[in-house]
Protein backbone atom coordinates (compact mmCIF):
# COMPACT_ATOMS: atom_id res chain seq x y z
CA UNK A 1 -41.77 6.86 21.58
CA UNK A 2 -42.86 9.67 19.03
CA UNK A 3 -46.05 9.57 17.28
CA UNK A 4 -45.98 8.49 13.83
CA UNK A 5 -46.82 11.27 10.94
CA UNK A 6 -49.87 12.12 10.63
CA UNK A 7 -50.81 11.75 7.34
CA UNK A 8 -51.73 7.88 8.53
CA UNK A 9 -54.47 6.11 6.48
CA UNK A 10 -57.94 4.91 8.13
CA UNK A 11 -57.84 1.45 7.85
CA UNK A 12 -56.66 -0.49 10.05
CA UNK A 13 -55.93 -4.29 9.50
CA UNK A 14 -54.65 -7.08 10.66
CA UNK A 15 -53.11 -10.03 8.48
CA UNK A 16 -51.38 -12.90 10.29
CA UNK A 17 -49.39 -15.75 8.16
CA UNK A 18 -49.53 -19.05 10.02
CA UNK A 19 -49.00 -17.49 13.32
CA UNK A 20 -45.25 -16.24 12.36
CA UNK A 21 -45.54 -13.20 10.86
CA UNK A 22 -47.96 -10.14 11.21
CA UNK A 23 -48.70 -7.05 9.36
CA UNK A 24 -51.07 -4.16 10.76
CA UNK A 25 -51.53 -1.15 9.18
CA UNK A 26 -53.12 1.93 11.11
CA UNK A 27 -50.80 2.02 13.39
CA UNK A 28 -49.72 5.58 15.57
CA UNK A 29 -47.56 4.76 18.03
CA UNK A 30 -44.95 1.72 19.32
CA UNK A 31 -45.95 2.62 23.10
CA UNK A 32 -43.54 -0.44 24.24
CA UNK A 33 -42.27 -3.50 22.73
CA UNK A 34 -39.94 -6.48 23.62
CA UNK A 35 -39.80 -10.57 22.35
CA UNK A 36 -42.81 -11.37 24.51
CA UNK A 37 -45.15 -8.40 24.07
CA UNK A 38 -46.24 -5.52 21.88
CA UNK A 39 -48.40 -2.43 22.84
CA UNK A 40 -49.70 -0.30 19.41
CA UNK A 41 -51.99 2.31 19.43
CA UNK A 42 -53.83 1.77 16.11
CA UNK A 43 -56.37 4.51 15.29
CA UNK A 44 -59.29 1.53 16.31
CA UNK A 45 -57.91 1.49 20.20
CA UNK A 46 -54.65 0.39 21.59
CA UNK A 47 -53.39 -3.04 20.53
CA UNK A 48 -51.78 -5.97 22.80
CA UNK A 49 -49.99 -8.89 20.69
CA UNK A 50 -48.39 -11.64 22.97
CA UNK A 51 -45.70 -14.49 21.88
CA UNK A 52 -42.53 -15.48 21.91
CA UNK A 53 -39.42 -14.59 20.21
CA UNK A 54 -41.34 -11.07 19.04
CA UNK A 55 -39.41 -8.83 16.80
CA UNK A 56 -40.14 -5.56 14.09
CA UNK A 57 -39.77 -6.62 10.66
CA UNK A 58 -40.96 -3.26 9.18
CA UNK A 59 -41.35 -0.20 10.16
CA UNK A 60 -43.11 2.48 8.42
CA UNK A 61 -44.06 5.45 10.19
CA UNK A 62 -45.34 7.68 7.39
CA UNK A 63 -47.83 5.00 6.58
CA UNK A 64 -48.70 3.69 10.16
CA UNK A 65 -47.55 -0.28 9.44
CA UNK A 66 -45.62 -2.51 11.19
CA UNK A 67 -44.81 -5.93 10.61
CA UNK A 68 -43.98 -8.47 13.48
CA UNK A 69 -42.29 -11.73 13.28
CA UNK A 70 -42.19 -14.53 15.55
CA UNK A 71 -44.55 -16.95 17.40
CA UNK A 72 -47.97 -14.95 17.43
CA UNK A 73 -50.04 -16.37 21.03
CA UNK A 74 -52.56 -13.33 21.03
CA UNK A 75 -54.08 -9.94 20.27
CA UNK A 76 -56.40 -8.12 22.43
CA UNK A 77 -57.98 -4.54 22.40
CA UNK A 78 -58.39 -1.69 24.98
CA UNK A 79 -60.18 1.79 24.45
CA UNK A 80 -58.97 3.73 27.31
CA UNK A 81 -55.00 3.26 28.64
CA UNK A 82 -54.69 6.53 29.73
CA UNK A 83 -51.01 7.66 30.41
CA UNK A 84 -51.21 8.81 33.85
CA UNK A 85 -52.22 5.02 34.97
CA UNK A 86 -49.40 3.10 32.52
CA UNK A 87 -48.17 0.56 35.37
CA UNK A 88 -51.40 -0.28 36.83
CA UNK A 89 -52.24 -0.76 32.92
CA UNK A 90 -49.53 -2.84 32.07
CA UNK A 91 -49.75 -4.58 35.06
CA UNK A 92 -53.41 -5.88 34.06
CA UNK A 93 -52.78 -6.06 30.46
CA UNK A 94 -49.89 -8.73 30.89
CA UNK A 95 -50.49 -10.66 33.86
């Protein structure tokens, strides 16, 4: 997927609403998505969310935010995914 402009603001945040719904802002790029899992690269480090019946609520890609819905099980940051090692990655990421 394409980068998101790049007029993006700093923050980054997280705000989760009884485990069903998430909005982050800071965000640069969808790298993949389905109902289970989301990978985001925020401008703080790339961005795992796990759960169930995931889905995009919002997207805004001039502002960098994206809003999730569904059952929210986990986030978890990484630093370094480089894209030359994305199945070994992914393959560690979502065991």
């Amino acid at each position: 997927m394409e980068k998101f402009a790049e007029n993006i603001s700093y923050n980054h945040g997280i705000s989760v609403n009884e485990r069903k719904l998430v909005y982050i802002t800071g965000v640069l790029k969808i790298e993949s998505f389905d109902e289970e899992e989301f990978l985001l690269e925020t401008n703080m480090g790339f961005l795992a969310i796990k759960g169930s019946g995931l889905e995009i609520v919002r997207l805004d890609t001039k502002d960098g935010i994206v809003s999730i819905k569904g059952t929210i099980d986990s986030f978890a940051y990484f630093e370094n995914l480089k894209k030359g090692n994305k199945t070994s990655v992914f393959e560690k990421l979502f065991k």
